[in-house]
N, C-alpha and C. Protein backbone atom coordinates (compact mmCIF):
# COMPACT_ATOMS: atom_id res chain seq x y z
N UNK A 1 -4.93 16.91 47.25
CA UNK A 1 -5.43 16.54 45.93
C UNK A 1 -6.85 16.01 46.07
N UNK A 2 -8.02 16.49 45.39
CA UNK A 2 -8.98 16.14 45.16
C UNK A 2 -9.47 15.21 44.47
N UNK A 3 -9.76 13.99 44.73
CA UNK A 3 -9.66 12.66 44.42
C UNK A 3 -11.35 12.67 43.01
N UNK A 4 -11.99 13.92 43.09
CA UNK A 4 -12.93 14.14 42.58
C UNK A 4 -13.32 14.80 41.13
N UNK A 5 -11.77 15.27 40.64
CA UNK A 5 -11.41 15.41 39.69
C UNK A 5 -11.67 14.73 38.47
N UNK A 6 -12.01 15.35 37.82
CA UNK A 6 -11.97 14.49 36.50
C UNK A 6 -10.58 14.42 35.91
N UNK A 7 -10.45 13.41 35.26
CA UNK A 7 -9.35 13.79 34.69
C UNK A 7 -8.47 14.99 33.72
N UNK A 8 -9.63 15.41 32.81
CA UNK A 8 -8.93 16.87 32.36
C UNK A 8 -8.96 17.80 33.44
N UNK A 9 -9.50 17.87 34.41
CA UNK A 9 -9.71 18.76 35.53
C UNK A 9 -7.94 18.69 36.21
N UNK A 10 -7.76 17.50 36.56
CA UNK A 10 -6.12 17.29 36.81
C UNK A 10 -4.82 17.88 36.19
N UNK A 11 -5.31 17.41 34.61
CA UNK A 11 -4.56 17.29 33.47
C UNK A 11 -4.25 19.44 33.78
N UNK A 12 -4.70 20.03 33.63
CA UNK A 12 -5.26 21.27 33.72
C UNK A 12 -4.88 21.54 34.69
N UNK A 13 -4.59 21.06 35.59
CA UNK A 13 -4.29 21.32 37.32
C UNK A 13 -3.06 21.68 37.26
N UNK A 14 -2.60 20.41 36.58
CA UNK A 14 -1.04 19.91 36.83
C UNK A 14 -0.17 21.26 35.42
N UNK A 15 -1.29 21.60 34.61
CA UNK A 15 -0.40 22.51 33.54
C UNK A 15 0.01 21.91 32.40
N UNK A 16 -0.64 20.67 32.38
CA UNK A 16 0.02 19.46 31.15
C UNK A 16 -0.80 20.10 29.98
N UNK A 17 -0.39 20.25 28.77
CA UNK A 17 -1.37 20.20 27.69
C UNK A 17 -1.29 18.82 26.93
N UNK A 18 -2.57 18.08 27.60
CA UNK A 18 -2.90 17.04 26.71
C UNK A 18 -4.81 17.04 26.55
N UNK A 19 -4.62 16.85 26.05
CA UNK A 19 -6.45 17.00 25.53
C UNK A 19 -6.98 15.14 24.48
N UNK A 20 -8.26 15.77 24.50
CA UNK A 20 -8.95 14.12 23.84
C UNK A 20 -7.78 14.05 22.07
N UNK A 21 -7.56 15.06 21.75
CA UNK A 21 -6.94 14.71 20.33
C UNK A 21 -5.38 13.64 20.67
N UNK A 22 -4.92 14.24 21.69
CA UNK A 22 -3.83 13.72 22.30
C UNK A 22 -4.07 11.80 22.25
N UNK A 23 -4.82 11.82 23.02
CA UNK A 23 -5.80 10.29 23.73
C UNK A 23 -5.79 9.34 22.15
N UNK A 24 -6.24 10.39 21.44
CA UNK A 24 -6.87 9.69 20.64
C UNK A 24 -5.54 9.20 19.51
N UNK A 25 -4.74 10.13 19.67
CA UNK A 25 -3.26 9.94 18.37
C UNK A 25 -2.37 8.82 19.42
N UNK A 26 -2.32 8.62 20.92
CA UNK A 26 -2.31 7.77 21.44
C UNK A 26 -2.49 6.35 21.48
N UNK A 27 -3.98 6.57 21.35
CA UNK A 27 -4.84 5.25 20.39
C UNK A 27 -4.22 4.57 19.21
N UNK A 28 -4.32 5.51 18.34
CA UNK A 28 -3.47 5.40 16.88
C UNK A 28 -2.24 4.90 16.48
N UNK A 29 -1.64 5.11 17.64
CA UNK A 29 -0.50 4.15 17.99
C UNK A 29 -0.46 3.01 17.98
N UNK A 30 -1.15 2.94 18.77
CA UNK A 30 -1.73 1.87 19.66
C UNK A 30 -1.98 0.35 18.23
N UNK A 31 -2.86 1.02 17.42
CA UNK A 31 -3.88 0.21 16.30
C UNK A 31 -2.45 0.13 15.31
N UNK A 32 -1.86 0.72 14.89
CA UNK A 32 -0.76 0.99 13.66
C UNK A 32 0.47 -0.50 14.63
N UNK A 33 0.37 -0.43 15.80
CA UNK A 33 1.27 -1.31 16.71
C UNK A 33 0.61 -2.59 16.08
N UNK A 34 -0.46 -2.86 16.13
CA UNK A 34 -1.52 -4.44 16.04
C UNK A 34 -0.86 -4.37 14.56
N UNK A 35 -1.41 -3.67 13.98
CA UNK A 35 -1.60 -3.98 12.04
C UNK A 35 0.17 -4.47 11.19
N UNK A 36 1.29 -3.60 12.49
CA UNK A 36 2.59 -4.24 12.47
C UNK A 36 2.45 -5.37 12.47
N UNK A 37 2.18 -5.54 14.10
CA UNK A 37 2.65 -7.52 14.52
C UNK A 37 1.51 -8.13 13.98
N UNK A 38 0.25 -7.51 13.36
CA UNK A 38 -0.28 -8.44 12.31
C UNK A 38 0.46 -9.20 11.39
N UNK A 39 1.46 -8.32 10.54
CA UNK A 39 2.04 -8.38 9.56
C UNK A 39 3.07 -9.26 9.80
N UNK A 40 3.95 -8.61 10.57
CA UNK A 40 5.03 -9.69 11.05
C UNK A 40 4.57 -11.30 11.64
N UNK A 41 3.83 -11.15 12.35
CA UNK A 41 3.09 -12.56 12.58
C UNK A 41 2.65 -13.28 11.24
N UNK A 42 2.81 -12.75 10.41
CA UNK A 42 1.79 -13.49 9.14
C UNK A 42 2.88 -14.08 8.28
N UNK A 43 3.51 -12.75 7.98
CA UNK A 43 4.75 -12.77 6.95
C UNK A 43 6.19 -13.54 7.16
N UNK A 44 6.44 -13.36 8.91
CA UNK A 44 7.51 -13.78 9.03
C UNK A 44 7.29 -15.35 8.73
N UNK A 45 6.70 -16.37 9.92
CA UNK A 45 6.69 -17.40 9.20
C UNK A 45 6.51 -18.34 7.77
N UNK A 46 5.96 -17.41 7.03
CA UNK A 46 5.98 -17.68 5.85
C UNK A 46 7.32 -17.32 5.53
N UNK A 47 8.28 -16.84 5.88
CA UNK A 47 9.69 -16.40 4.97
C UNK A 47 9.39 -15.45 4.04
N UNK A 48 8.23 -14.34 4.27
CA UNK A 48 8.36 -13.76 3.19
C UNK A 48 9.20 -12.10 3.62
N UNK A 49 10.00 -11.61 2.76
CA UNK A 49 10.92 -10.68 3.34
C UNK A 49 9.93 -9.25 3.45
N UNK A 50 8.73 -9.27 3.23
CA UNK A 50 8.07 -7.87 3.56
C UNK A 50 7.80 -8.20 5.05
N UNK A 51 7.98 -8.88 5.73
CA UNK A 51 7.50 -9.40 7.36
C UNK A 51 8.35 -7.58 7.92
N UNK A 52 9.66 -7.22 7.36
CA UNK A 52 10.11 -6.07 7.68
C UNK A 52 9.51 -4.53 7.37
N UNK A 53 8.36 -4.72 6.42
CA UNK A 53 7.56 -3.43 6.65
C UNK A 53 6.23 -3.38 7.98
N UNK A 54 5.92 -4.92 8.53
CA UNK A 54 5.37 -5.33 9.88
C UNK A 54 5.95 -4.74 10.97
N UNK A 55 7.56 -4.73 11.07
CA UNK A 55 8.24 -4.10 11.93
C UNK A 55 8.44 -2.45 11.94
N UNK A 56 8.71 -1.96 10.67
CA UNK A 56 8.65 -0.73 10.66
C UNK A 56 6.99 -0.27 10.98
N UNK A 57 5.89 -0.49 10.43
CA UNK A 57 4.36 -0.09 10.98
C UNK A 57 4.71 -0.17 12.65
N UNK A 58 4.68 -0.85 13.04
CA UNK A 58 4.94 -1.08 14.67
C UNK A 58 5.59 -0.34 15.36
N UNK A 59 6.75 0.10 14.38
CA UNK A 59 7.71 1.28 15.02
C UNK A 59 7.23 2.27 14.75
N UNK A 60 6.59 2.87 14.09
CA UNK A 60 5.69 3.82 13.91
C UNK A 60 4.67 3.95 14.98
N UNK A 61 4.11 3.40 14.73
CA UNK A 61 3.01 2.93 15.80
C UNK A 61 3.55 3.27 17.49
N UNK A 62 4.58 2.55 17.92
CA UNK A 62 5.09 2.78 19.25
C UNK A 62 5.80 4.44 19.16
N UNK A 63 6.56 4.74 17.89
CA UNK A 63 6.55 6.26 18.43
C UNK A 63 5.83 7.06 18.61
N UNK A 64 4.32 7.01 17.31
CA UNK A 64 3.36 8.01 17.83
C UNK A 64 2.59 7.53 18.87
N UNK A 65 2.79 6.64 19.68
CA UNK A 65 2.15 6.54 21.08
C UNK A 65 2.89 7.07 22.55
N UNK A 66 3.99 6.73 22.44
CA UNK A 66 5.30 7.46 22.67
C UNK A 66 5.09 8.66 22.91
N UNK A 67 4.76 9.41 21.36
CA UNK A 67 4.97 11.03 21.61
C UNK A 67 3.54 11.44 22.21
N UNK A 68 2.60 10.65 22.70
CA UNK A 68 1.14 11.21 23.13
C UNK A 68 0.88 10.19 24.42
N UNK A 69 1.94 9.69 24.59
CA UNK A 69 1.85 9.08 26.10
C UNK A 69 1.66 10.14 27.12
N UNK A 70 0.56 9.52 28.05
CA UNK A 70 -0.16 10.21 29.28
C UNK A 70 0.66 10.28 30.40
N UNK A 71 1.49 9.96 31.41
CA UNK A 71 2.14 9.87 33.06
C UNK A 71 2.21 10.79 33.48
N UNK A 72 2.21 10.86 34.59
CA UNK A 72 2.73 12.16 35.30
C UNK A 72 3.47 12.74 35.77
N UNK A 73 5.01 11.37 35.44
CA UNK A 73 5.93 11.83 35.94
C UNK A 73 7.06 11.74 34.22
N UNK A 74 7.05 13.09 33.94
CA UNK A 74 7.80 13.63 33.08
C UNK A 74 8.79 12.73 32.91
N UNK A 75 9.95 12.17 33.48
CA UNK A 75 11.11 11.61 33.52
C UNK A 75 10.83 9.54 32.76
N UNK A 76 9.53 9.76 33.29
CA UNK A 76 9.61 8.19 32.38
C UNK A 76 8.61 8.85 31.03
N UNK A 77 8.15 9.37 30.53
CA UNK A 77 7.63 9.64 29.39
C UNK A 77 9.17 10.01 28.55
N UNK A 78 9.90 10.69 29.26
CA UNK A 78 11.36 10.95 28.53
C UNK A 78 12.11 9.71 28.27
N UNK A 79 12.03 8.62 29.05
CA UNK A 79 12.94 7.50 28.98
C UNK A 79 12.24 6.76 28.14
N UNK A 80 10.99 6.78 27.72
CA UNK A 80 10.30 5.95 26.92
C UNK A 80 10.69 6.73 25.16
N UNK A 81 10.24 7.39 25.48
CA UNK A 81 10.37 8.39 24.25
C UNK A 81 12.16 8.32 23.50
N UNK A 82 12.80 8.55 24.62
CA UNK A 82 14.30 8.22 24.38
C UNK A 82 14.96 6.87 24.13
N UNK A 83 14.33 5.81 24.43
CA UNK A 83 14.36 4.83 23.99
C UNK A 83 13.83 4.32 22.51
N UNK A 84 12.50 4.79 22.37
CA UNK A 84 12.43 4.27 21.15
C UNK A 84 12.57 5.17 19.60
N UNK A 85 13.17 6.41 20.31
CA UNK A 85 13.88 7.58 19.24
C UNK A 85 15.74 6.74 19.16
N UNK A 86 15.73 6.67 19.98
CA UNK A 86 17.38 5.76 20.05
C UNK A 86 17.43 4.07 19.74
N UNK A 87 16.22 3.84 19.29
CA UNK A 87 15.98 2.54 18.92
C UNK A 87 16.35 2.40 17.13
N UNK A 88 15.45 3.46 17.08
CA UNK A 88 15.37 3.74 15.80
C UNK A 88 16.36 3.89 15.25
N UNK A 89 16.92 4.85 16.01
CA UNK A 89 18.35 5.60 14.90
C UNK A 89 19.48 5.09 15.05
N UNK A 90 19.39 3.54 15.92
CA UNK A 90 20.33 2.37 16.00
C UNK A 90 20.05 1.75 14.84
N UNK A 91 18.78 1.61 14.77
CA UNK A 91 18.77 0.35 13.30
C UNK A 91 19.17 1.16 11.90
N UNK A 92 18.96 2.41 12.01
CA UNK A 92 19.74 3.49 10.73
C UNK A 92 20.92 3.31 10.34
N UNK A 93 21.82 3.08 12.07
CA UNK A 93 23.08 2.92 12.16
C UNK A 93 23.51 1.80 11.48
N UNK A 94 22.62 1.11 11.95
CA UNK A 94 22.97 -0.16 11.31
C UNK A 94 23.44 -0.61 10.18
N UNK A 95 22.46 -0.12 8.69
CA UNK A 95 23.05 0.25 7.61
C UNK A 95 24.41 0.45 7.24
N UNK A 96 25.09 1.03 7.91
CA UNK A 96 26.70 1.73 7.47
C UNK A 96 27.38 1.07 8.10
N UNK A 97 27.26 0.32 9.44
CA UNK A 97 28.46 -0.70 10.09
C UNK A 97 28.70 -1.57 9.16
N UNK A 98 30.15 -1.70 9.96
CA UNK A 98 30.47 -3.23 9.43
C UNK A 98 29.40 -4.06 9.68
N UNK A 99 29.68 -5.13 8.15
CA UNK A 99 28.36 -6.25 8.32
C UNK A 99 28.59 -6.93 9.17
N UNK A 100 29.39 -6.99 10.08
CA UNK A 100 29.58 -8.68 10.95
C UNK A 100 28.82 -8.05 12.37
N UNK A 101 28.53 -6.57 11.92
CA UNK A 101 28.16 -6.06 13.34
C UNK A 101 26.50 -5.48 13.05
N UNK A 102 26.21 -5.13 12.05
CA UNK A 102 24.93 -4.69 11.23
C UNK A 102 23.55 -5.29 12.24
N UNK A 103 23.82 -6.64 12.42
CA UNK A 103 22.86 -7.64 12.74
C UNK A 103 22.67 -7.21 13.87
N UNK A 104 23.66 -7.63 14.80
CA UNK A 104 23.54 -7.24 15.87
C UNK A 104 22.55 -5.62 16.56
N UNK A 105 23.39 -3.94 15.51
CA UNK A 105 23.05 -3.61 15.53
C UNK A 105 21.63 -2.73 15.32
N UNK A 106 20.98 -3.69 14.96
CA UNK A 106 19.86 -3.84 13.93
C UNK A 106 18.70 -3.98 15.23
N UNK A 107 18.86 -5.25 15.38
CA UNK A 107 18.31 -6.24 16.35
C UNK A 107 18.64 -5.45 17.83
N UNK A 108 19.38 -4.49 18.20
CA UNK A 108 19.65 -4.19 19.64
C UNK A 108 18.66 -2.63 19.57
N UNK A 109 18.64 -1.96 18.16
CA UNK A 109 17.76 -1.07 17.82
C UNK A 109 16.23 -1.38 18.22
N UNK A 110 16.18 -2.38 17.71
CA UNK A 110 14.74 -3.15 17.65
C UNK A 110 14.28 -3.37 18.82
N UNK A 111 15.21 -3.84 19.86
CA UNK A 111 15.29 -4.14 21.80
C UNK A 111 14.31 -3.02 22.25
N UNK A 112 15.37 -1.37 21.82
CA UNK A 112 15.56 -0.67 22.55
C UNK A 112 13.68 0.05 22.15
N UNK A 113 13.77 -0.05 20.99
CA UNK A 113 11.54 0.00 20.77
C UNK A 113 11.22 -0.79 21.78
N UNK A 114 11.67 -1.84 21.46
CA UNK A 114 10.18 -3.01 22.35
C UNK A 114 10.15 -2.69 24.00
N UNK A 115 11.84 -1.66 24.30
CA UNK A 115 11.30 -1.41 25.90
C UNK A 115 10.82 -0.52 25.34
N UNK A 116 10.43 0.81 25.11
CA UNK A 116 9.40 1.50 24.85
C UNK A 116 8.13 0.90 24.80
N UNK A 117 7.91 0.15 24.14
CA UNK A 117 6.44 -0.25 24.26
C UNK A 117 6.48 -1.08 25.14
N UNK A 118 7.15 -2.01 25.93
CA UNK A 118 6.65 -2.61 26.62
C UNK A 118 6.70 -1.42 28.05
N UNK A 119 7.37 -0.38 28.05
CA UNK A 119 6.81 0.91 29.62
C UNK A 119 5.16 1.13 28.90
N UNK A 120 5.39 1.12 27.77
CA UNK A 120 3.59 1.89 27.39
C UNK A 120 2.63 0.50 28.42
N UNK A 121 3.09 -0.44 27.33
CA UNK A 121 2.26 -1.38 27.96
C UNK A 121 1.66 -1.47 29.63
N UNK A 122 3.03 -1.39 30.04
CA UNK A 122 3.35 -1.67 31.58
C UNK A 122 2.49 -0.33 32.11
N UNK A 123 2.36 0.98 31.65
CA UNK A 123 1.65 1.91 32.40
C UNK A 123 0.55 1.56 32.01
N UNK A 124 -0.42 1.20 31.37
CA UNK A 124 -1.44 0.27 30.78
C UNK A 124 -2.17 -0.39 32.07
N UNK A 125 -1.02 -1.67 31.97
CA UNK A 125 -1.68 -2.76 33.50
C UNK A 125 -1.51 -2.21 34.47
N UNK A 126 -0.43 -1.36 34.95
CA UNK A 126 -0.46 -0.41 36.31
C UNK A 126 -1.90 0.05 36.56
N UNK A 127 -2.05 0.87 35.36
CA UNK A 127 -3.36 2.03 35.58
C UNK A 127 -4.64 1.28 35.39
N UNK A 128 -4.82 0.65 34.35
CA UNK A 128 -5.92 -0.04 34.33
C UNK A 128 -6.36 -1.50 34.43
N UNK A 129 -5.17 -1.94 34.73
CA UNK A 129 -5.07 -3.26 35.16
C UNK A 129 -5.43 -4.56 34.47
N UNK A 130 -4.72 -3.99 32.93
CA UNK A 130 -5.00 -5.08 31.67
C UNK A 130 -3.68 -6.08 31.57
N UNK A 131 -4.07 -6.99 32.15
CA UNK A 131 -3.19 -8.35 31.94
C UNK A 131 -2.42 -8.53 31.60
N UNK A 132 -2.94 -8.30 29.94
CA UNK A 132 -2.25 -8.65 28.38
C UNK A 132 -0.68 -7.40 28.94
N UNK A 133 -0.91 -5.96 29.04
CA UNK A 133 -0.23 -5.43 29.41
C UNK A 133 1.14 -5.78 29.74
N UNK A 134 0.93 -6.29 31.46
CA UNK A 134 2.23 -7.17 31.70
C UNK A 134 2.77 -8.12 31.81
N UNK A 135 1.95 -8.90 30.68
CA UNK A 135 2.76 -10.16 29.66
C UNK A 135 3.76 -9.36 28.62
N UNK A 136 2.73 -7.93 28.12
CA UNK A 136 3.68 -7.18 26.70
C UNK A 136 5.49 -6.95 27.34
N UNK A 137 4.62 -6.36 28.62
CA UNK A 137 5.41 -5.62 29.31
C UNK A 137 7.09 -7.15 29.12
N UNK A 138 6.60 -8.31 29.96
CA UNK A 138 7.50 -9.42 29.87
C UNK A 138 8.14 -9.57 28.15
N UNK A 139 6.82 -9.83 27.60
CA UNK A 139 7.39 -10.41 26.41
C UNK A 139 7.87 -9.93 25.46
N UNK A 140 7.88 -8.51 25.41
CA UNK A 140 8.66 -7.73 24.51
C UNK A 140 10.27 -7.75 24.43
N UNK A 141 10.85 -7.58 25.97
CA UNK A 141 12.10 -7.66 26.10
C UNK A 141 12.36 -9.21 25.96
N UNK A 142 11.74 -10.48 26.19
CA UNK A 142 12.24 -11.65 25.99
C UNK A 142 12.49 -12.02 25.03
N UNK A 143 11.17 -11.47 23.62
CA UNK A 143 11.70 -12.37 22.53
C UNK A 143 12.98 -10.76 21.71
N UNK A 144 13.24 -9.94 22.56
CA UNK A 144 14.22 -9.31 21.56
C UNK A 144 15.57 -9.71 21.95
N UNK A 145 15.61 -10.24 23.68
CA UNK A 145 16.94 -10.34 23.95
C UNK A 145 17.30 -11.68 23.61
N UNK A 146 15.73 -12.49 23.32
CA UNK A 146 16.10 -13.82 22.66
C UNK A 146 17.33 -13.89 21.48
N UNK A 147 16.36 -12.50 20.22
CA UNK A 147 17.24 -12.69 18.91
C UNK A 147 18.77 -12.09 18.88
N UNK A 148 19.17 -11.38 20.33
CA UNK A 148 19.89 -10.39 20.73
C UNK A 148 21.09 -11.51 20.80
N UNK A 149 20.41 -12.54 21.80
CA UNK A 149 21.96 -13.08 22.67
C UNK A 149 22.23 -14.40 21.73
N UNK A 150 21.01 -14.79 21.49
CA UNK A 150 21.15 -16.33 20.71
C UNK A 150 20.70 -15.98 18.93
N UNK A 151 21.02 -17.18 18.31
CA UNK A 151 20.76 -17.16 17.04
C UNK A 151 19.42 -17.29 16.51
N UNK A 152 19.24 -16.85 15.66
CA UNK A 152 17.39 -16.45 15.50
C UNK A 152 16.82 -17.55 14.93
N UNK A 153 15.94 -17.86 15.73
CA UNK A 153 15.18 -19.39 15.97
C UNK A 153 13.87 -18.74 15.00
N UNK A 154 13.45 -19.74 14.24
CA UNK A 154 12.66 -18.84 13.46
C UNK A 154 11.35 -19.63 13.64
N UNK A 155 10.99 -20.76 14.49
CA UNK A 155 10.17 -21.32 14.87
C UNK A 155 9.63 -20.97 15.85
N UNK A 156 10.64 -20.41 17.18
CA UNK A 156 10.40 -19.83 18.63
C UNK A 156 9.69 -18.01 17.93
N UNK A 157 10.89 -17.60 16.74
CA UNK A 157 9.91 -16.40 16.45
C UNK A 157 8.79 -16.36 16.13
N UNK A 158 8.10 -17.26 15.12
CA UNK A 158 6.89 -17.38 14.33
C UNK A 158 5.72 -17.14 15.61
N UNK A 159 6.23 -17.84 16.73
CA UNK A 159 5.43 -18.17 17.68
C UNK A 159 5.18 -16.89 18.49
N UNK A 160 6.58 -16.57 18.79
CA UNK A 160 6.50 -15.34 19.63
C UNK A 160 5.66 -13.97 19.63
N UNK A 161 5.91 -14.10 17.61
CA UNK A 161 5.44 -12.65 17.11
C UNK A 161 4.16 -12.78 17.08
N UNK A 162 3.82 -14.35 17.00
CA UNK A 162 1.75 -14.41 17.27
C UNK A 162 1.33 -13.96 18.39
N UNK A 163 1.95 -14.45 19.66
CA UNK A 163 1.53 -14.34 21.06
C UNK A 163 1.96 -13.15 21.24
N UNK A 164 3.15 -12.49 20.48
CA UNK A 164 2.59 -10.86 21.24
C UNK A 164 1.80 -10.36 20.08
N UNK A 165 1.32 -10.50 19.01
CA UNK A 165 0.35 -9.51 18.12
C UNK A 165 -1.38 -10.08 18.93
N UNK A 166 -1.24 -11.27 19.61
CA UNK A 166 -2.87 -11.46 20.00
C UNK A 166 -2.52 -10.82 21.29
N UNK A 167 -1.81 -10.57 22.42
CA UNK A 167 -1.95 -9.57 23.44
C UNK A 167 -1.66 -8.56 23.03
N UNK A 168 -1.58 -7.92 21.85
CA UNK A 168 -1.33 -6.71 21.71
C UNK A 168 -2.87 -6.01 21.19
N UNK A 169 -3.41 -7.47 20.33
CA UNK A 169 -4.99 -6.81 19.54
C UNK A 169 -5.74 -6.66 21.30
N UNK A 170 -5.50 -7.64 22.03
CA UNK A 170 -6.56 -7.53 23.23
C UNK A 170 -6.22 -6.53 23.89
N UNK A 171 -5.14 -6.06 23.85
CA UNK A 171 -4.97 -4.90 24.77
C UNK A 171 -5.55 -3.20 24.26
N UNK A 172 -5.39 -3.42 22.89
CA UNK A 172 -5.98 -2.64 21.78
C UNK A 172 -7.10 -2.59 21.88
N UNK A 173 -7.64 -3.82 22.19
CA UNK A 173 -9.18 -4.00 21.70
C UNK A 173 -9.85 -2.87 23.21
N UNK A 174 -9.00 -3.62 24.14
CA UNK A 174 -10.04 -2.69 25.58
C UNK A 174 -9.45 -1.32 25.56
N UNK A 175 -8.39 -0.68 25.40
CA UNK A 175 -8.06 0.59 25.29
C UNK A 175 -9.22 0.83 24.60
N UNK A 176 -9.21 0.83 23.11
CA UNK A 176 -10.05 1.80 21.80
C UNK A 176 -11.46 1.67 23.01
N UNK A 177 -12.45 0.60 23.55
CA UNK A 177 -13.45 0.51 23.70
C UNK A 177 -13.70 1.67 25.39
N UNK A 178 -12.54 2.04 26.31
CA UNK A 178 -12.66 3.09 27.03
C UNK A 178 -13.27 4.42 26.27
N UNK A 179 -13.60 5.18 26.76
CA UNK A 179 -13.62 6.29 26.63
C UNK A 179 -12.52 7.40 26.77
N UNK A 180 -12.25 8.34 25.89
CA UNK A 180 -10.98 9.07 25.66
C UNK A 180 -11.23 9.83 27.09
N UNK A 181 -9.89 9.79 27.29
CA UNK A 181 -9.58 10.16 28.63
C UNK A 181 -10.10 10.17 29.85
N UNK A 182 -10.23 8.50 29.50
CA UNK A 182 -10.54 7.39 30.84
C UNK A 182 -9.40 8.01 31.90
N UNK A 183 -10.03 7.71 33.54
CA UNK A 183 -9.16 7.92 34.34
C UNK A 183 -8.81 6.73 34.89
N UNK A 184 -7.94 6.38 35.71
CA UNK A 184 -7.84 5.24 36.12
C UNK A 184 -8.58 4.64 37.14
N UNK A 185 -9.05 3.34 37.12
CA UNK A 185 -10.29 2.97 38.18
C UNK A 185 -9.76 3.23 39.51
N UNK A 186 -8.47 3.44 39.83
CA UNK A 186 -7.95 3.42 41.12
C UNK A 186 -7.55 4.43 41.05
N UNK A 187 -6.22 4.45 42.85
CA UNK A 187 -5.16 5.37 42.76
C UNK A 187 -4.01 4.92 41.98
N UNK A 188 -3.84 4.13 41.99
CA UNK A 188 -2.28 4.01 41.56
C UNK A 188 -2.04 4.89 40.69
N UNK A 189 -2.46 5.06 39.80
CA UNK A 189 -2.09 6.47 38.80
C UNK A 189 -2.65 7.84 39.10
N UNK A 190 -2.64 8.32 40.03
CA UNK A 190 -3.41 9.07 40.71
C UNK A 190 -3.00 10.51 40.44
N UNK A 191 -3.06 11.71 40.47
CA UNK A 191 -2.29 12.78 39.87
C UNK A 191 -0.96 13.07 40.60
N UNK A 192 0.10 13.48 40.58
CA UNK A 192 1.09 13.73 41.05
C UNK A 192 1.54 15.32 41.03
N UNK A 193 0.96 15.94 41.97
CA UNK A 193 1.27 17.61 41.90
C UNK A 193 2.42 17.97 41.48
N UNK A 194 2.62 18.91 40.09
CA UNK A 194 3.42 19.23 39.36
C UNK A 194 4.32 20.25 40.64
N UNK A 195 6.00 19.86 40.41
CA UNK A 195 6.26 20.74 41.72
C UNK A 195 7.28 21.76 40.81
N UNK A 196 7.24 23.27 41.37
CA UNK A 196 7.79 24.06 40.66
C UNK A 196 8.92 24.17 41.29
N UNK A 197 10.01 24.65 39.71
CA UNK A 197 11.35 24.38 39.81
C UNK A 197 11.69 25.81 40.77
């Protein structure tokens, strides 16, 4: 492997079709993710009940990043993607259960997004080595298995949903300011020769 590559030069190597439009609906994700936990950060502590269109933007947001996520190894772009397609259509579920179980299932929907975004995140600080990243990466699954296992603290949330919407704008903020289809400053994300079946 030629370490001299540009990155579409790789991308192209390997047979992937992803291109700058890709990068960029990526991005878009990315921003629709912030303008969520804007919302939810704002709304929830106030008690006001639209704090739940904060959550749906976000879920939006993490699927179309999801479906334009970059790796090279096929099998976690699938587990990410499968997670927060099965996130989703848990909290659908949710709707029609019994109510004593609704909550639960609601909230375990909601889990199964935030590991999705928190692998986005996590390939993030791997590759480019943004901080905020694998705090997301931590704090996504903490405050969901928080509302998961224990009763929903709405003071520990108010808090939570701030501290991840400000590592989520900073992580936002240095993504958008790369250039579309930045490569990674290192190897660690380095290309992985596509091997035929």
């Amino acid at each position: 492997m030629s370490t001299n590559l540009t990155l579409e030069e790789q991308i192209t190597k390997a047979g992937l079709n992803y291109g700058r439009r890709h990068d960029f609906s990526f991005r878009a994700g990315l921003v629709l993710q912030v303008l969520g936990a804007a919302l939810l950060a704002v709304l929830y502590p106030l008690e006001n009940p639209f704090y739940t269109l904060g959550i749906m933007i976000f879920e939006l947001g993490v699927l179309l990043s999801a479906l334009y996520l970059l790796v090279w190894r096929l099998r976690i772009r699938m587990a990410i993607i499968a997670s927060v397609v099965v996130g989703i259509a848990l909290q659908v579920t949710g709707f029609y259960v019994p109510e004593q179980y609704a909550g639960a299932v609601i909230i375990g929907g909601i889990g199964l997004v935030c590991a999705g975004a928190a692998g986005m995140a996590g390939k993030e600080a791997y590759c480019f080595k943004y901080r905020e990243g694998w705090l997301l990466m931590l704090g996504f699954p903490v405050i969901a298995l928080a509302n998961l296992l224990g009763k929903e603290n709405h003071m520990l949330n108010s808090l939570g949903f701030s501290v991840l919407f400000l590592l989520l704008l900073s992580l936002t903020g240095k993504k958008l300011r790369q250039p579309l289809l930045s490569s990674c400053p290192t190897t660690a994300c380095g290309l992985l020769p596509r091997k035929s079946a």
